[in-house]
C-alpha atoms as a PDB file:
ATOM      1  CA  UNK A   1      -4.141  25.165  51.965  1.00  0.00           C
ATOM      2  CA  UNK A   2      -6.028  25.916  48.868  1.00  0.00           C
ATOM      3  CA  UNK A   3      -6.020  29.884  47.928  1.00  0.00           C
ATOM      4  CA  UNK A   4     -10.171  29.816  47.517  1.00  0.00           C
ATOM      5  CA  UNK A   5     -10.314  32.601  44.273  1.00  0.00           C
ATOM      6  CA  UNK A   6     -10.692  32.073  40.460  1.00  0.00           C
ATOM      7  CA  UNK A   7      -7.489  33.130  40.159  1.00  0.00           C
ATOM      8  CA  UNK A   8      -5.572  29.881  41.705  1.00  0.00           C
ATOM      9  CA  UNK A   9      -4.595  27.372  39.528  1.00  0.00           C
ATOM     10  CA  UNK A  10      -5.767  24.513  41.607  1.00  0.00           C
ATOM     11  CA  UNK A  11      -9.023  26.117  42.949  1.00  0.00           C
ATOM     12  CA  UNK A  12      -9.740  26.341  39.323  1.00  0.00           C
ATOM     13  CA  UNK A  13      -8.912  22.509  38.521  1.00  0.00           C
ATOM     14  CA  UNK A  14     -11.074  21.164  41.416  1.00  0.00           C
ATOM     15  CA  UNK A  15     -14.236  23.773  39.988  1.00  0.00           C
ATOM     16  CA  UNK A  16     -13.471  21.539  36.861  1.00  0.00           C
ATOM     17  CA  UNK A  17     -13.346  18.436  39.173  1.00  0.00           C
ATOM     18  CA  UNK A  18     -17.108  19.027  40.504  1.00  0.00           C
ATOM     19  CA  UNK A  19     -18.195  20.530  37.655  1.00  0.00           C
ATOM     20  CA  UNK A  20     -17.005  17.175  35.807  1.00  0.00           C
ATOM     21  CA  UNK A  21     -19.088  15.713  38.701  1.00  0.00           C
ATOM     22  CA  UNK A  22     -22.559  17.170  37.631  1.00  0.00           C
ATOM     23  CA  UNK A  23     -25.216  14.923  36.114  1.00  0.00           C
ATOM     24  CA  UNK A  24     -28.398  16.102  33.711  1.00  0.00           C
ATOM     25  CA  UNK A  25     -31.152  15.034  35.521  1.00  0.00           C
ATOM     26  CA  UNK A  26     -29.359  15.957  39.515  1.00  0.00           C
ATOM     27  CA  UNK A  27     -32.105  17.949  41.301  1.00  0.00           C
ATOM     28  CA  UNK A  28     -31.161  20.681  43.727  1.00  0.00           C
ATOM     29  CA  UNK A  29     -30.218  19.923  47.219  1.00  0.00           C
ATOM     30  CA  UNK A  30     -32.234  24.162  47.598  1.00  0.00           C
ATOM     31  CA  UNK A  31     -33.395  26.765  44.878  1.00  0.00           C
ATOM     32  CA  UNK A  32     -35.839  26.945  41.808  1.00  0.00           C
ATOM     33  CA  UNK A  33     -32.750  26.298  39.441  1.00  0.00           C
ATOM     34  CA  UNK A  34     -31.787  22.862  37.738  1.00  0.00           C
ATOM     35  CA  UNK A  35     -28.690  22.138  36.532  1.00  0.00           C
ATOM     36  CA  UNK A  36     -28.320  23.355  33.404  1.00  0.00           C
ATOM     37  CA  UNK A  37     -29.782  27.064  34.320  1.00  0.00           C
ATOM     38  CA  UNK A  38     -27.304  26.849  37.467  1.00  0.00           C
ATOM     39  CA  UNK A  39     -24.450  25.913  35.003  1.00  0.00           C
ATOM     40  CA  UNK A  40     -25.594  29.534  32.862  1.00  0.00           C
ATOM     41  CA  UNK A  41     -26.153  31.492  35.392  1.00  0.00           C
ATOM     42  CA  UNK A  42     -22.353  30.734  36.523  1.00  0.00           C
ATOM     43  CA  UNK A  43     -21.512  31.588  33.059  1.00  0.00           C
ATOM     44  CA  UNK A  44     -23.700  34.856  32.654  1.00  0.00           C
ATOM     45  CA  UNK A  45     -21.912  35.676  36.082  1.00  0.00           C
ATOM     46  CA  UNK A  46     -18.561  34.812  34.814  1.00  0.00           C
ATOM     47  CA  UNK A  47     -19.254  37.516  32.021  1.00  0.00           C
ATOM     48  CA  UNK A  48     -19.356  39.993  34.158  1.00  0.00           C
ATOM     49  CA  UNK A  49     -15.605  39.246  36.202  1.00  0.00           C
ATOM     50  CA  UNK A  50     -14.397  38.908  32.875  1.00  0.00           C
ATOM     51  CA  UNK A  51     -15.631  42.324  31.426  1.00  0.00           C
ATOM     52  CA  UNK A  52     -17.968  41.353  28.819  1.00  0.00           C
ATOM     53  CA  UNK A  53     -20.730  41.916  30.348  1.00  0.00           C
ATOM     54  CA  UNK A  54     -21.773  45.205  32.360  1.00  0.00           C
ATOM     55  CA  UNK A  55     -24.654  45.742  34.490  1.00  0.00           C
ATOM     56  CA  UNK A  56     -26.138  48.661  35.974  1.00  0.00           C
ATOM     57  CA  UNK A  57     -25.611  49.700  39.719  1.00  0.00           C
ATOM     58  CA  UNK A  58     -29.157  48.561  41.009  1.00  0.00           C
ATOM     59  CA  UNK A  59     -30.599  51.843  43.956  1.00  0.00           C
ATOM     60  CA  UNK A  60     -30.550  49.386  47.320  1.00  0.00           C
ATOM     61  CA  UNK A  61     -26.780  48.825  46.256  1.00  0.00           C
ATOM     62  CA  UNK A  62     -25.955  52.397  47.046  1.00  0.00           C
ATOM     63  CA  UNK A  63     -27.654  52.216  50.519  1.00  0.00           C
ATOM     64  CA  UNK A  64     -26.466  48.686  51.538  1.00  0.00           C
ATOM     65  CA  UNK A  65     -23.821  47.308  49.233  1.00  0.00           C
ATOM     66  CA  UNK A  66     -20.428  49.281  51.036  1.00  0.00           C
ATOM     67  CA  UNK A  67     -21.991  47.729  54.417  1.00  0.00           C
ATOM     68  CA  UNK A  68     -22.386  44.571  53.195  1.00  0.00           C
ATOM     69  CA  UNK A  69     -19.318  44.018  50.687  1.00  0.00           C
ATOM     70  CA  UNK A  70     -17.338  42.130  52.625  1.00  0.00           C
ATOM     71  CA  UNK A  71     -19.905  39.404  52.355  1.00  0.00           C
ATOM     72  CA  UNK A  72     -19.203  38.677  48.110  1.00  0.00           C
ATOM     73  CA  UNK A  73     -15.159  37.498  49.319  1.00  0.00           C
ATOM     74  CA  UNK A  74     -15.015  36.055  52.855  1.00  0.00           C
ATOM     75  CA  UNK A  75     -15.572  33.162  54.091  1.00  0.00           C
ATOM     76  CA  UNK A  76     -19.046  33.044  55.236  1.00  0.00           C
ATOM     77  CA  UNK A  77     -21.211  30.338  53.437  1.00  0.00           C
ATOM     78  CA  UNK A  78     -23.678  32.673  51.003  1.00  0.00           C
ATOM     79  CA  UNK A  79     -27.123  31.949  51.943  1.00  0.00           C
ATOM     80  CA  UNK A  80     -29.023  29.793  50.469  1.00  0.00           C
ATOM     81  CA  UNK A  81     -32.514  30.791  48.726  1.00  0.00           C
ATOM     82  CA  UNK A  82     -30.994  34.501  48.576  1.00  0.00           C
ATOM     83  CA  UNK A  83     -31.757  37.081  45.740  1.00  0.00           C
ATOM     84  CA  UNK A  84     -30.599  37.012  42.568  1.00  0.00           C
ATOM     85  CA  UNK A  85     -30.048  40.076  40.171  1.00  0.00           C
ATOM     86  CA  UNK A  86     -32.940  39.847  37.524  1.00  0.00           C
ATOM     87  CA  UNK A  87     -29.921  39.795  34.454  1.00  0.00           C
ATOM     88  CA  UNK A  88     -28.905  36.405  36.214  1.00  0.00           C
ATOM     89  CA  UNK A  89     -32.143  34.982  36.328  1.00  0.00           C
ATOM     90  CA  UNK A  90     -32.224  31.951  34.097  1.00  0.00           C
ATOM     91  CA  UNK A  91     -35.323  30.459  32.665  1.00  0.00           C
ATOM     92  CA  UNK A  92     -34.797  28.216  29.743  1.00  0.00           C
ATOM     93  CA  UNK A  93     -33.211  25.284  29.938  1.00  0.00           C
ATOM     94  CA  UNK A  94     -30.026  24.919  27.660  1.00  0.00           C
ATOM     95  CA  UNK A  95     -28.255  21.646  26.430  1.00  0.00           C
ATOM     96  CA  UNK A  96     -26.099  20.410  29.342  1.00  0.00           C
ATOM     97  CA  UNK A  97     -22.933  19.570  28.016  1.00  0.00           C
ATOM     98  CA  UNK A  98     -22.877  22.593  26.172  1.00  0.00           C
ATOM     99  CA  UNK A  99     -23.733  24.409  29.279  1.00  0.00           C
ATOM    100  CA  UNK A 100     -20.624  22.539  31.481  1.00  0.00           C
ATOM    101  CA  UNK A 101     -17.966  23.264  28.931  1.00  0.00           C
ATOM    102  CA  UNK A 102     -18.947  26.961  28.190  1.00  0.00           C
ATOM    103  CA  UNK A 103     -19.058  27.767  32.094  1.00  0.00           C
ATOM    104  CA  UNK A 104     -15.334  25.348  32.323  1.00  0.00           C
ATOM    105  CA  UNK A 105     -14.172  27.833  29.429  1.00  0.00           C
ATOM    106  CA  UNK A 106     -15.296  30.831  31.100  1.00  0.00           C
ATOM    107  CA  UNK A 107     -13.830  30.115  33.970  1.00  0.00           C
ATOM    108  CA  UNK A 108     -10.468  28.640  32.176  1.00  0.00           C
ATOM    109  CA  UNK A 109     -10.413  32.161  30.267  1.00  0.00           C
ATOM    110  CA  UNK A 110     -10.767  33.977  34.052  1.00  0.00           C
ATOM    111  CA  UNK A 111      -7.874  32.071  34.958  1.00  0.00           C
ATOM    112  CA  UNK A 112      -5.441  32.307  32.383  1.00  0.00           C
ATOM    113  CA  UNK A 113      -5.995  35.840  32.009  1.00  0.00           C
ATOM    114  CA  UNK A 114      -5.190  37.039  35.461  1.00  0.00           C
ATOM    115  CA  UNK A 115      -5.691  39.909  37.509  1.00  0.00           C
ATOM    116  CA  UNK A 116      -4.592  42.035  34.324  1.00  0.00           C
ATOM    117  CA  UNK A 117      -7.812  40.917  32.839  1.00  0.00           C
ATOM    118  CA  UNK A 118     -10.417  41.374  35.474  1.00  0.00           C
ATOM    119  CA  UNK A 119     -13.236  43.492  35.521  1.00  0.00           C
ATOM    120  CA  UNK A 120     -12.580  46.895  36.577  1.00  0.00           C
ATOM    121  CA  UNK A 121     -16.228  47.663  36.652  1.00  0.00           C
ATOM    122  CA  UNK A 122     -17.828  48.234  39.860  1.00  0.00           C
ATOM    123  CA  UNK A 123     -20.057  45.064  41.447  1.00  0.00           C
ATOM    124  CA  UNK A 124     -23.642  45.627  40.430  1.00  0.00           C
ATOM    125  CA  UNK A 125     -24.593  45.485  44.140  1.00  0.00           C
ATOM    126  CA  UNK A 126     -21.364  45.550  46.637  1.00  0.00           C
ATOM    127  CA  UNK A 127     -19.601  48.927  44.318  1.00  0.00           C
ATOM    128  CA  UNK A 128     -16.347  49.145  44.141  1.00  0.00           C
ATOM    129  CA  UNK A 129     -14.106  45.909  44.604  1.00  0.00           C
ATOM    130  CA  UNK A 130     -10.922  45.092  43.331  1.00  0.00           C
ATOM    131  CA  UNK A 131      -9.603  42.388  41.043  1.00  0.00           C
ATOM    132  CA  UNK A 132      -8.403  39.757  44.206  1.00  0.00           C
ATOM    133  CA  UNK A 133     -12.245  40.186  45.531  1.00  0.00           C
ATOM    134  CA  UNK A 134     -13.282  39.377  42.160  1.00  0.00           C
ATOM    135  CA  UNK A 135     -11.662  36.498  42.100  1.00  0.00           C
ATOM    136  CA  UNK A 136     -12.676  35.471  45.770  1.00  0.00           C
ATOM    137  CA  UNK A 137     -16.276  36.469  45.514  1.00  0.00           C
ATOM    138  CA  UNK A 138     -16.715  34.230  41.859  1.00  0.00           C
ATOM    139  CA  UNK A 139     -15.005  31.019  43.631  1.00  0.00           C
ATOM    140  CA  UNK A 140     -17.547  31.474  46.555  1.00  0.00           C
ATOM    141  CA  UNK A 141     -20.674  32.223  43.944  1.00  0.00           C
ATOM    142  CA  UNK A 142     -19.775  28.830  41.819  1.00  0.00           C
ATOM    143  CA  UNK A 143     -18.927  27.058  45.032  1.00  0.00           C
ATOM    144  CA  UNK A 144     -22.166  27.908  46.826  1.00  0.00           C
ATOM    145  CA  UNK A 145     -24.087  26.307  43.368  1.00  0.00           C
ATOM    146  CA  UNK A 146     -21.908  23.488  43.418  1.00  0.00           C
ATOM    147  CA  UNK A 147     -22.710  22.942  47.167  1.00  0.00           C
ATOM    148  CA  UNK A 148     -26.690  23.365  45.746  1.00  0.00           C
ATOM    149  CA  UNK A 149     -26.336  20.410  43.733  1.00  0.00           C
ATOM    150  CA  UNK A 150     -24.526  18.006  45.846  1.00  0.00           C
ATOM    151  CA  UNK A 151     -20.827  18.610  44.425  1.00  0.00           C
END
């Protein structure tokens, strides 16, 4: 069985295999999002896990985010229609192509890099979590917006 984290070689290579899988014009299965903002959001997220990119601890994330950590790695589907930070909110639409191969490098980069590379930041909303839940949590967040479009 496939290890389901970022960090796996092969979970990585099938990412690649339904992100190769995406089309321009494929309209969400759920969400506001198409394609091309899912594809950046995954990459603004990706920034974050790969420490170039820090966000601020938002208040409700103090009161609920220990509670509900858990949630970012295992294997519960995430919901659908859920919340999204307002840093990952993506309104423009960006060239397609360029927006596949920068999210495939991103997540190439996570990869290759390893544990040693990870964020040591704390999740803007679950705290504290360490590298492996990194690496669990982003597989789950690209896999849920694969899932949205069909892939």
């Amino acid at each position: 069985m496939i290890r389901k984290t970022l960090f796996s070689k092969q979970a990585l290579q099938i990412s690649i295999d339904r992100i190769n899988q995406l089309q321009a014009d494929k309209t969400p299965l759920w969400g506001k999002m198409n394609v091309s903002q899912m594809l950046d959001h995954c990459s603004e997220t990706m920034k974050v896990a790969r420490g170039e990119k820090e966000l601020k601890r938002i208040f409700l994330s103090y009161i609920l985010g220990s509670m509900m950590k858990e949630s970012f790695y295992n294997d519960k589907p995430i919901p659908k229609n859920g919340p999204t930070h307002k840093d990952f909110i993506i309104t423009t639409t960006s060239d397609f192509e360029k927006a596949k191969k920068e999210l495939i490098d991103h997540l190439v980069a996570f990869q290759e890099a390893g544990m040693d590379k990870c964020t040591d930041a704390p999740h803007s909303f679950f705290g504290k979590i360490t590298k492996e839940q990194w690496g669990l949590g982003m597989y789950k967040h690209l896999d849920h917006h694969l899932q949205q479009f069909g892939v």
